[in-house]
N, C-alpha and C. Protein backbone atom coordinates (compact mmCIF):
# COMPACT_ATOMS: atom_id res chain seq x y z
N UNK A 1 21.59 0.68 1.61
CA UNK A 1 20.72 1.60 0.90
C UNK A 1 20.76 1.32 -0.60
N UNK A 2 22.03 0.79 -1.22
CA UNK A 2 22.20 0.49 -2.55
C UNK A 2 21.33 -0.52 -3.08
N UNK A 3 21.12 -1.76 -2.07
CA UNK A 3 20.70 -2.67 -2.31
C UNK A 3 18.78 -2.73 -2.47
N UNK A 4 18.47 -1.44 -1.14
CA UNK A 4 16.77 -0.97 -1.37
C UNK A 4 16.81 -0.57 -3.14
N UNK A 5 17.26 0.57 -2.98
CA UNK A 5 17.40 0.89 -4.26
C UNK A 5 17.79 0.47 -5.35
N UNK A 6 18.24 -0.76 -5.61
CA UNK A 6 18.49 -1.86 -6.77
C UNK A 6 16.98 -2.95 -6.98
N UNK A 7 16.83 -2.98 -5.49
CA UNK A 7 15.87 -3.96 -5.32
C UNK A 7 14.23 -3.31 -6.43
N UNK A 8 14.08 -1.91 -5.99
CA UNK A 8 12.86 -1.10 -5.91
C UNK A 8 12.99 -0.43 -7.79
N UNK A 9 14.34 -0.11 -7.99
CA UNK A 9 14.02 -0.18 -9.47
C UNK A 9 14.11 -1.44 -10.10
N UNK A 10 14.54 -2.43 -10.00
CA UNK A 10 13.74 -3.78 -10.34
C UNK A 10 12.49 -3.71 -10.61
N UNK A 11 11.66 -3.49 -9.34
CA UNK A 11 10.23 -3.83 -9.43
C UNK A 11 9.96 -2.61 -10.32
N UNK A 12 10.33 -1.57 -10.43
CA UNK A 12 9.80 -0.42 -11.34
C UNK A 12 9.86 -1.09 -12.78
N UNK A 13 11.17 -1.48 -12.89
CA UNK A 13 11.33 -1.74 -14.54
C UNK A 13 10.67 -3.01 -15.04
N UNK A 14 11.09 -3.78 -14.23
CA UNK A 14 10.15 -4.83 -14.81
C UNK A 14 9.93 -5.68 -13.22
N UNK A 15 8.40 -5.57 -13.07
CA UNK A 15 7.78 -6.10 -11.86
C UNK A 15 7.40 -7.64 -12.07
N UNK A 16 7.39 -8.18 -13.39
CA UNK A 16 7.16 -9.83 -14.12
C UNK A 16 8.15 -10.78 -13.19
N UNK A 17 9.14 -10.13 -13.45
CA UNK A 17 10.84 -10.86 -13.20
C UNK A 17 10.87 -10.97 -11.73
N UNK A 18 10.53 -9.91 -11.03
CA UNK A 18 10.75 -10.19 -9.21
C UNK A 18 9.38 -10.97 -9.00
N UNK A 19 8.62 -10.80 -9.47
CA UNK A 19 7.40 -11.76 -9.12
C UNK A 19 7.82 -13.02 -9.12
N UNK A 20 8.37 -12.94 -10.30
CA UNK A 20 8.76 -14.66 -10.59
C UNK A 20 9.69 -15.40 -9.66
N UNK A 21 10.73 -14.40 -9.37
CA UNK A 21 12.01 -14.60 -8.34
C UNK A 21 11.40 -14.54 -6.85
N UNK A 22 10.46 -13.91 -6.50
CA UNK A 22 10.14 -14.19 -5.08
C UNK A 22 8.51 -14.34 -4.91
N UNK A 23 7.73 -14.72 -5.60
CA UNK A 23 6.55 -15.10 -5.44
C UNK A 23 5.50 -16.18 -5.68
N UNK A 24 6.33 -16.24 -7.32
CA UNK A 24 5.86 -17.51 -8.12
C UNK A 24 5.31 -18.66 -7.50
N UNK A 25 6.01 -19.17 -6.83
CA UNK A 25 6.82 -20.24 -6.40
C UNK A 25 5.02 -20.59 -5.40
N UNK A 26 4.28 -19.43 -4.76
CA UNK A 26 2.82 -20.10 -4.50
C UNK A 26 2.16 -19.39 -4.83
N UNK A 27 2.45 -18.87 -5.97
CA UNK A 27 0.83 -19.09 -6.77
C UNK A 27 0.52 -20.29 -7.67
N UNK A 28 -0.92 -20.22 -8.28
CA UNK A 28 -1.49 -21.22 -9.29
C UNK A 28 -1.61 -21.01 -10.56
N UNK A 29 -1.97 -19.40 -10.14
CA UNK A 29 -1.87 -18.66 -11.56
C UNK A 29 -1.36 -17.37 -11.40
N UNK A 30 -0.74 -16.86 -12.73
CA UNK A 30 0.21 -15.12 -12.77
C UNK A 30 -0.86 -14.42 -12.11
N UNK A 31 -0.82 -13.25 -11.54
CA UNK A 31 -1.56 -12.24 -11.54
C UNK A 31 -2.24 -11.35 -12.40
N UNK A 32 -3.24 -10.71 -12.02
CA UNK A 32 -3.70 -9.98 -13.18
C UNK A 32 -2.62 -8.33 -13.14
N UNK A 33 -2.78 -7.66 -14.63
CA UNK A 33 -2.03 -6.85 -14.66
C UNK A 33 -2.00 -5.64 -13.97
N UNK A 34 -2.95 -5.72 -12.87
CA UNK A 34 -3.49 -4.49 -12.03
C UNK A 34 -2.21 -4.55 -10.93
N UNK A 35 -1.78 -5.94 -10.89
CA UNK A 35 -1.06 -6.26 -9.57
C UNK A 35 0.57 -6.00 -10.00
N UNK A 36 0.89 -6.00 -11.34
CA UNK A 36 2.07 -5.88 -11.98
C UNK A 36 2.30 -3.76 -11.63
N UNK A 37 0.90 -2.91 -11.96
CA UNK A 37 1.53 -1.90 -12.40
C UNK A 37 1.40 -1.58 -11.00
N UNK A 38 0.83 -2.13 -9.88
CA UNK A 38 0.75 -1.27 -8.83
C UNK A 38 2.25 -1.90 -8.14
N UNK A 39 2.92 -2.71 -8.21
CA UNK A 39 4.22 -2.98 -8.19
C UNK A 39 5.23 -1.98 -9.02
N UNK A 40 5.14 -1.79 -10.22
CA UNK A 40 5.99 -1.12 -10.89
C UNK A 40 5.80 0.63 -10.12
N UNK A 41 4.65 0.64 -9.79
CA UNK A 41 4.15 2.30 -9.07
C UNK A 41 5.17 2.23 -7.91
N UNK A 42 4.87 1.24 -6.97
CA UNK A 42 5.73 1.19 -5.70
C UNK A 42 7.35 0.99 -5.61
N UNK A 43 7.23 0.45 -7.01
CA UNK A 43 9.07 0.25 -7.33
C UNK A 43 9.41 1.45 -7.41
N UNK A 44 8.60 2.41 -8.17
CA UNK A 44 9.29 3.72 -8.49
C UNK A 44 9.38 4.84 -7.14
N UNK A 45 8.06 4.68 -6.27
CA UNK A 45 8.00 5.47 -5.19
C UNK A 45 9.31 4.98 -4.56
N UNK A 46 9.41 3.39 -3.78
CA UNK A 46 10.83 3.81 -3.16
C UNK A 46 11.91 3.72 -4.08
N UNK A 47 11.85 3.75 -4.82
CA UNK A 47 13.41 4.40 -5.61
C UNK A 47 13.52 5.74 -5.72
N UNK A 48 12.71 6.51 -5.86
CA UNK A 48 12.47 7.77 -5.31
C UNK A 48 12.74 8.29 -3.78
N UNK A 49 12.45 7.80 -3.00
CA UNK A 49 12.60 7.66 -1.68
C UNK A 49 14.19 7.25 -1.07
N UNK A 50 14.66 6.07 -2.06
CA UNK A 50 15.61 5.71 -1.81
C UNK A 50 16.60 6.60 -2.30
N UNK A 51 16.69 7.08 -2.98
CA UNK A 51 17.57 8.17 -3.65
C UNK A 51 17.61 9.69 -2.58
N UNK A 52 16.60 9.49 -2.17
CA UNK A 52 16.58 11.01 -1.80
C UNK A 52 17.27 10.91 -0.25
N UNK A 53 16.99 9.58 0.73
CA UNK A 53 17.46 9.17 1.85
C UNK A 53 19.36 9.40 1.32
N UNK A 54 19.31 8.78 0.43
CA UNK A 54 20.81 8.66 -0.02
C UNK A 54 21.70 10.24 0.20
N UNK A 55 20.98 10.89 -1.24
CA UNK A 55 21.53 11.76 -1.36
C UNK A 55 21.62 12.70 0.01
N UNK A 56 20.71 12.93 0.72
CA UNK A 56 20.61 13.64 2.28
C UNK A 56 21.39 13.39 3.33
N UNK A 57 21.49 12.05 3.16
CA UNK A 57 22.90 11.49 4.26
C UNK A 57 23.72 11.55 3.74
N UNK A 58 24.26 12.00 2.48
CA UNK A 58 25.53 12.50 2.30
C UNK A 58 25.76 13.94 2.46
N UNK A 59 24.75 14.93 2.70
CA UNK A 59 25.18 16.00 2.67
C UNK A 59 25.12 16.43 4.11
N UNK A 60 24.46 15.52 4.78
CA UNK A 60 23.86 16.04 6.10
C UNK A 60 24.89 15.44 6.89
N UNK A 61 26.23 14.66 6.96
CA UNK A 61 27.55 14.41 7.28
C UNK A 61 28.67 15.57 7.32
């Protein structure tokens, strides 16, 4: 769960850097910036998500 949630605020904070680390590699050209913020949107939803799974299975033990 640490690792969703490391992964997902990544893409929140800076979505450039994971692009580069897992996508780059086939494209021809960067993306346009529509594709960066709707990454940074989804980074934040599951880090949101991921946090809340977290915190619930600890209380729900």
């Amino acid at each position: 769960m640490l690792v969703w949630i490391a992964i997902a605020m990544s893409n929140a904070i800076n979505p450039r850097f994971m692009w580069k680390i897992t996508e780059s590699w086939k494209a021809t050209k960067e993306p346009q910036a529509s594709y960066f913020m709707i990454r940074r949107v989804a980074g934040a939803v599951f880090s949101i998500i991921g946090i809340v799974f977290l915190l619930f299975g600890r209380f729900s033990r």
